[in-house]
C-alpha atoms as a PDB file:
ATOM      1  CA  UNK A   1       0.000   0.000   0.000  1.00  0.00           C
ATOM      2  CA  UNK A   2       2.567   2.460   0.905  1.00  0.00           C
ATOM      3  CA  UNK A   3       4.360   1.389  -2.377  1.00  0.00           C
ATOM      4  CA  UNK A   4       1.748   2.309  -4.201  1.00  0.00           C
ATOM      5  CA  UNK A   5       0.942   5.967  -2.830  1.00  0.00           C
ATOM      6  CA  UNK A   6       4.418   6.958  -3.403  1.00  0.00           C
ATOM      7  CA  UNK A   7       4.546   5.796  -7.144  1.00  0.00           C
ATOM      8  CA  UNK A   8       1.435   8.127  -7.977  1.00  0.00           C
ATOM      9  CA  UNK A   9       2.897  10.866  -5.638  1.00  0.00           C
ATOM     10  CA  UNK A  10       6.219  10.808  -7.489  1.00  0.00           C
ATOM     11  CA  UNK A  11       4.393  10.205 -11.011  1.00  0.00           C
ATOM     12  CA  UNK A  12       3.816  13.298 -11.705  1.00  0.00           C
ATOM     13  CA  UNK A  13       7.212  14.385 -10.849  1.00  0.00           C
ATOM     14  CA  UNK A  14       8.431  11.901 -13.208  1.00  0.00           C
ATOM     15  CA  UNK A  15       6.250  13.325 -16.325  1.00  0.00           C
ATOM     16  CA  UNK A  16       7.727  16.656 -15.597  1.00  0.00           C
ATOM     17  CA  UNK A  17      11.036  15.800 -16.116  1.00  0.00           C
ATOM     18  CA  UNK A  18      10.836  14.300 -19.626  1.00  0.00           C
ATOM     19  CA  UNK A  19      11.565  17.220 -21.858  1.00  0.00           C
ATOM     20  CA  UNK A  20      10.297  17.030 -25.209  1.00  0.00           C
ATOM     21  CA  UNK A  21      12.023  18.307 -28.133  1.00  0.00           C
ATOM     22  CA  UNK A  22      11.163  20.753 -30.416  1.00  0.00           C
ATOM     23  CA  UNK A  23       8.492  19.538 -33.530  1.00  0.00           C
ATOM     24  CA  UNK A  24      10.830  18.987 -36.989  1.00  0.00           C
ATOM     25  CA  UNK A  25       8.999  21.695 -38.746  1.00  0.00           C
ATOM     26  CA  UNK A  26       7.707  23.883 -36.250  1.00  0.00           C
ATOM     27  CA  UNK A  27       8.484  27.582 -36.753  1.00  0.00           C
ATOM     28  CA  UNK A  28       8.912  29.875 -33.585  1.00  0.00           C
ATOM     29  CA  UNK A  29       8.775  33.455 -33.561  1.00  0.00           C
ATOM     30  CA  UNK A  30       8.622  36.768 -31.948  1.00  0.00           C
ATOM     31  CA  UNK A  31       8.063  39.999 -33.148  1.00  0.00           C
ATOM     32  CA  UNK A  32      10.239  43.173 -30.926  1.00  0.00           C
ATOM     33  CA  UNK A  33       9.076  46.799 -31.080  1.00  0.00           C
ATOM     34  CA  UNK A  34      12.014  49.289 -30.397  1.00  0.00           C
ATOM     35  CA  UNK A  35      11.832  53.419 -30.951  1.00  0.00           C
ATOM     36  CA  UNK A  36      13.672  53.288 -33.827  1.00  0.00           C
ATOM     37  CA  UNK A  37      11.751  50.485 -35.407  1.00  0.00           C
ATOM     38  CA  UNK A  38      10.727  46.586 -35.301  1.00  0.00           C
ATOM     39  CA  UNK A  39      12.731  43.212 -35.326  1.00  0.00           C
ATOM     40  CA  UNK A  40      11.180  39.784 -36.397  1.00  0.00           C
ATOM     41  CA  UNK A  41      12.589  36.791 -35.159  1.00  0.00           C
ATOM     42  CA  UNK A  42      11.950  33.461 -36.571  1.00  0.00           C
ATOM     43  CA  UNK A  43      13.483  29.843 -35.602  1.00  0.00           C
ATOM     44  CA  UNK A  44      12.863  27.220 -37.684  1.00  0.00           C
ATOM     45  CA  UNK A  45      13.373  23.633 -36.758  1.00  0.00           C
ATOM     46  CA  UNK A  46      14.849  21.350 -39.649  1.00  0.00           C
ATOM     47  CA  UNK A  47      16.167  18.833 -37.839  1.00  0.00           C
ATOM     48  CA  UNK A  48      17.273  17.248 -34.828  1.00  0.00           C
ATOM     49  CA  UNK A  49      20.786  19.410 -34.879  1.00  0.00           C
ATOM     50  CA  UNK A  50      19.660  21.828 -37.544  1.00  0.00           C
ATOM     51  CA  UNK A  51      17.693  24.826 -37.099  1.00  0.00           C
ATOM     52  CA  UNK A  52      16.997  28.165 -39.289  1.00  0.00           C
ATOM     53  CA  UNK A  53      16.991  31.726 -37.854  1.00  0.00           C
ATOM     54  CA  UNK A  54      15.509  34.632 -39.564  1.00  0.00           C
ATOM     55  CA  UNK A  55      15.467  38.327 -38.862  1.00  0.00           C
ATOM     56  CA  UNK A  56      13.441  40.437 -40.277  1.00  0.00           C
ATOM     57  CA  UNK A  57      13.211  44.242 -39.646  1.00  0.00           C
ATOM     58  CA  UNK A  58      16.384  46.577 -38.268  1.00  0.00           C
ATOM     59  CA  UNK A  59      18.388  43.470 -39.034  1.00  0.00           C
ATOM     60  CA  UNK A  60      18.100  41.344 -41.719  1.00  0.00           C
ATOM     61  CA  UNK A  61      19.823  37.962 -42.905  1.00  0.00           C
ATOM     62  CA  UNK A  62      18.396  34.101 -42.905  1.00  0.00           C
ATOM     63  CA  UNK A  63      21.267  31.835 -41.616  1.00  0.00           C
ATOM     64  CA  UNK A  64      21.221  28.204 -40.283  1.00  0.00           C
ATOM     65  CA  UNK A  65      22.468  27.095 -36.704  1.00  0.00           C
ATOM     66  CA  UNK A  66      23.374  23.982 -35.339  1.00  0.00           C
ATOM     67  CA  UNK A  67      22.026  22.564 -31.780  1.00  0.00           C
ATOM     68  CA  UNK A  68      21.428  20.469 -29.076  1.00  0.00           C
ATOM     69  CA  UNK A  69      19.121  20.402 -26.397  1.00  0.00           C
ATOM     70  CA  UNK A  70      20.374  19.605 -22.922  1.00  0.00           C
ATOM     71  CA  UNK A  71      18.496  17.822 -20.333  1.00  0.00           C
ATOM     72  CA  UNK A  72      17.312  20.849 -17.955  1.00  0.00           C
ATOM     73  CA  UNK A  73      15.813  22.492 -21.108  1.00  0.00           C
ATOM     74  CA  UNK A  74      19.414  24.775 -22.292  1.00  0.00           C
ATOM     75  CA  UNK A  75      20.169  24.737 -25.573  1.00  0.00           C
ATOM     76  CA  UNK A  76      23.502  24.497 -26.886  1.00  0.00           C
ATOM     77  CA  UNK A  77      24.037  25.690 -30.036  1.00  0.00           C
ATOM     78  CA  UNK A  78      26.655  27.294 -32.955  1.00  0.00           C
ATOM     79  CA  UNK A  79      25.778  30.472 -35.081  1.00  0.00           C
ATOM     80  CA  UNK A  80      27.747  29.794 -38.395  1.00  0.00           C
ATOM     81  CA  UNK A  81      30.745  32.180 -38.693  1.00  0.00           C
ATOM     82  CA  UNK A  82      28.353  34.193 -41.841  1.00  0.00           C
ATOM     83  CA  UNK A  83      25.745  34.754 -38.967  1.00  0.00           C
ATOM     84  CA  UNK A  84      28.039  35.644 -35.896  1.00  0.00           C
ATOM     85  CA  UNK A  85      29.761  38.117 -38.271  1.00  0.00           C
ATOM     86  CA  UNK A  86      26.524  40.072 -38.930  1.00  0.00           C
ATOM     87  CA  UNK A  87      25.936  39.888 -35.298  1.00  0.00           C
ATOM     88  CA  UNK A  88      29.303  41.586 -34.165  1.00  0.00           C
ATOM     89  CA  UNK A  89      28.868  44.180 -36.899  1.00  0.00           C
ATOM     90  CA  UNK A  90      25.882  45.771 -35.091  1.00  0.00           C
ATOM     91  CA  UNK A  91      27.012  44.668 -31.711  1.00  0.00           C
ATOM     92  CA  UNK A  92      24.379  41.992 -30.928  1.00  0.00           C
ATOM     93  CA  UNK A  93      24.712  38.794 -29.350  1.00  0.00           C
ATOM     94  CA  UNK A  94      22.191  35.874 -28.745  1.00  0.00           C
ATOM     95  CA  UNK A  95      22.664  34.165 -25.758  1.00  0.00           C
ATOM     96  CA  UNK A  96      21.229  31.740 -23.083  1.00  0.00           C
ATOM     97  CA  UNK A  97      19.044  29.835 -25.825  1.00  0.00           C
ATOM     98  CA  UNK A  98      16.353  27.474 -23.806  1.00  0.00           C
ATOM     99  CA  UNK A  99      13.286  25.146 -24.543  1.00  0.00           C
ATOM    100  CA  UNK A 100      10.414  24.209 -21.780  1.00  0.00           C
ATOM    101  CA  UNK A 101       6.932  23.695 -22.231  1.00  0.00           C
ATOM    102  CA  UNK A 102       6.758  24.357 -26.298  1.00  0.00           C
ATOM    103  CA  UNK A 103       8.331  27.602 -26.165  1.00  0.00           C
ATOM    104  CA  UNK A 104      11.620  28.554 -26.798  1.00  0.00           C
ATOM    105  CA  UNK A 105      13.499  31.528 -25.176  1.00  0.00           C
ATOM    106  CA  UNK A 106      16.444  33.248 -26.231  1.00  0.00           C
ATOM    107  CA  UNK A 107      18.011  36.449 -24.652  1.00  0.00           C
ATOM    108  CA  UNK A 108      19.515  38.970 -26.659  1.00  0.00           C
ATOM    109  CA  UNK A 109      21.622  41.738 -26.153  1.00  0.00           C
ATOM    110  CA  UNK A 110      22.125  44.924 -28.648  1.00  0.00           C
ATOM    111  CA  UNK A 111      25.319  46.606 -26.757  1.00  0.00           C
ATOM    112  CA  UNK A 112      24.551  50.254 -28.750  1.00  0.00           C
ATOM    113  CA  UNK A 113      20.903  50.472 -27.340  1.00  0.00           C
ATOM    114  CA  UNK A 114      22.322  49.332 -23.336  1.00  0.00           C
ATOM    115  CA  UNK A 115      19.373  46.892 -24.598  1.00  0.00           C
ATOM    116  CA  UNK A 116      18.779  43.229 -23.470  1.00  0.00           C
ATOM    117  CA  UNK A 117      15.873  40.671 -23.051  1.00  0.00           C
ATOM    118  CA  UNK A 118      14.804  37.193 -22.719  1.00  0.00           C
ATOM    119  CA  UNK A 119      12.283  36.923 -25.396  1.00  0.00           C
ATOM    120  CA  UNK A 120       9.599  34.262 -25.980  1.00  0.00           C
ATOM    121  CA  UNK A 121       9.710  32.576 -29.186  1.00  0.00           C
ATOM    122  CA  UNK A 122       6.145  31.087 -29.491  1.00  0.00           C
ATOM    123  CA  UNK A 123       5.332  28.148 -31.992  1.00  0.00           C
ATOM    124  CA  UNK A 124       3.393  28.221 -35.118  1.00  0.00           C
ATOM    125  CA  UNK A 125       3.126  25.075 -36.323  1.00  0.00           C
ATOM    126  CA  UNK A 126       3.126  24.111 -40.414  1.00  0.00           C
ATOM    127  CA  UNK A 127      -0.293  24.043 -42.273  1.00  0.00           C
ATOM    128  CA  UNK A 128       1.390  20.970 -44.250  1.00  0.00           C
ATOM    129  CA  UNK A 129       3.507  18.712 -42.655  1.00  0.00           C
ATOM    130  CA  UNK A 130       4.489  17.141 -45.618  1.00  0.00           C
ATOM    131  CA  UNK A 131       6.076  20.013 -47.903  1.00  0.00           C
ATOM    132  CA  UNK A 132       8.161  20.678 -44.356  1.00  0.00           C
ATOM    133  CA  UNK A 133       9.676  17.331 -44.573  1.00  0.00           C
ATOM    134  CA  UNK A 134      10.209  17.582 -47.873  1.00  0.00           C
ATOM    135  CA  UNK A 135      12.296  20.850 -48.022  1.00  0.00           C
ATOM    136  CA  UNK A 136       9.504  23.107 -49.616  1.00  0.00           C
ATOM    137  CA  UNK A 137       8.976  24.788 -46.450  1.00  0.00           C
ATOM    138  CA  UNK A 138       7.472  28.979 -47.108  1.00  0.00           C
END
């Protein structure tokens, strides 16, 4: 009897530590208001290591990263050298990448503003499935 109230009290505490990955396919995005304009920030996921980033607005390029997700929800992950680059030219980093209940959050930091945030990237997940696994993603 006691056995069996301390599985169900720790059950839940066992479904809470499974962390999911991210959907292949799934796009995440955010969308930043500043004074001197907007940033859009999209993360697609194209594999289990593979992921695109777009941005859209004050800065603008459409790189892939590589990544891992660790098992308390971090993400590791490399910006290709193209990517980083861009970054450094307008004094931007992205940093402290993570993944918990469907959402990803990244924090950035824009050095000439004295600007920095941990931003939500929420999911929108593909109309077709299908054209995402077969590379004819929008």
């Amino acid at each position: 009897m006691i056995f069996f109230l301390v599985t169900i009290l720790s059950f839940p505490k066992c479904q809470s530590a499974i962390l999911r990955a991210p959907q292949i396919g799934t796009k995440y995005s955010a969308h930043l208001n500043f004074l001197v304009g907007s940033q859009d920030i999209t993360l697609l996921i194209l594999s289990k290591k593979k992921a695109e980033i777009s941005l859209k607005g004050l800065l603008n390029i459409e790189d892939n990263l590589q990544y891992s997700l660790e098992k308390d929800g971090h993400f590791s992950f490399t910006l290709s050298t193209s990517l980083k680059n861009y970054l450094d030219k307008f004094r931007c980093t992205i940093a402290d990448a993570q993944y918990d209940n469907g959402v990803a959050t990244i924090r950035i930091l824009i050095k000439p503003l004295r600007f920095h945030k941990r931003v939500k990237l929420y999911p929108r997940y593909p109309l077709h499935p299908m054209r995402t696994v077969c590379g004819l993603v929008n």
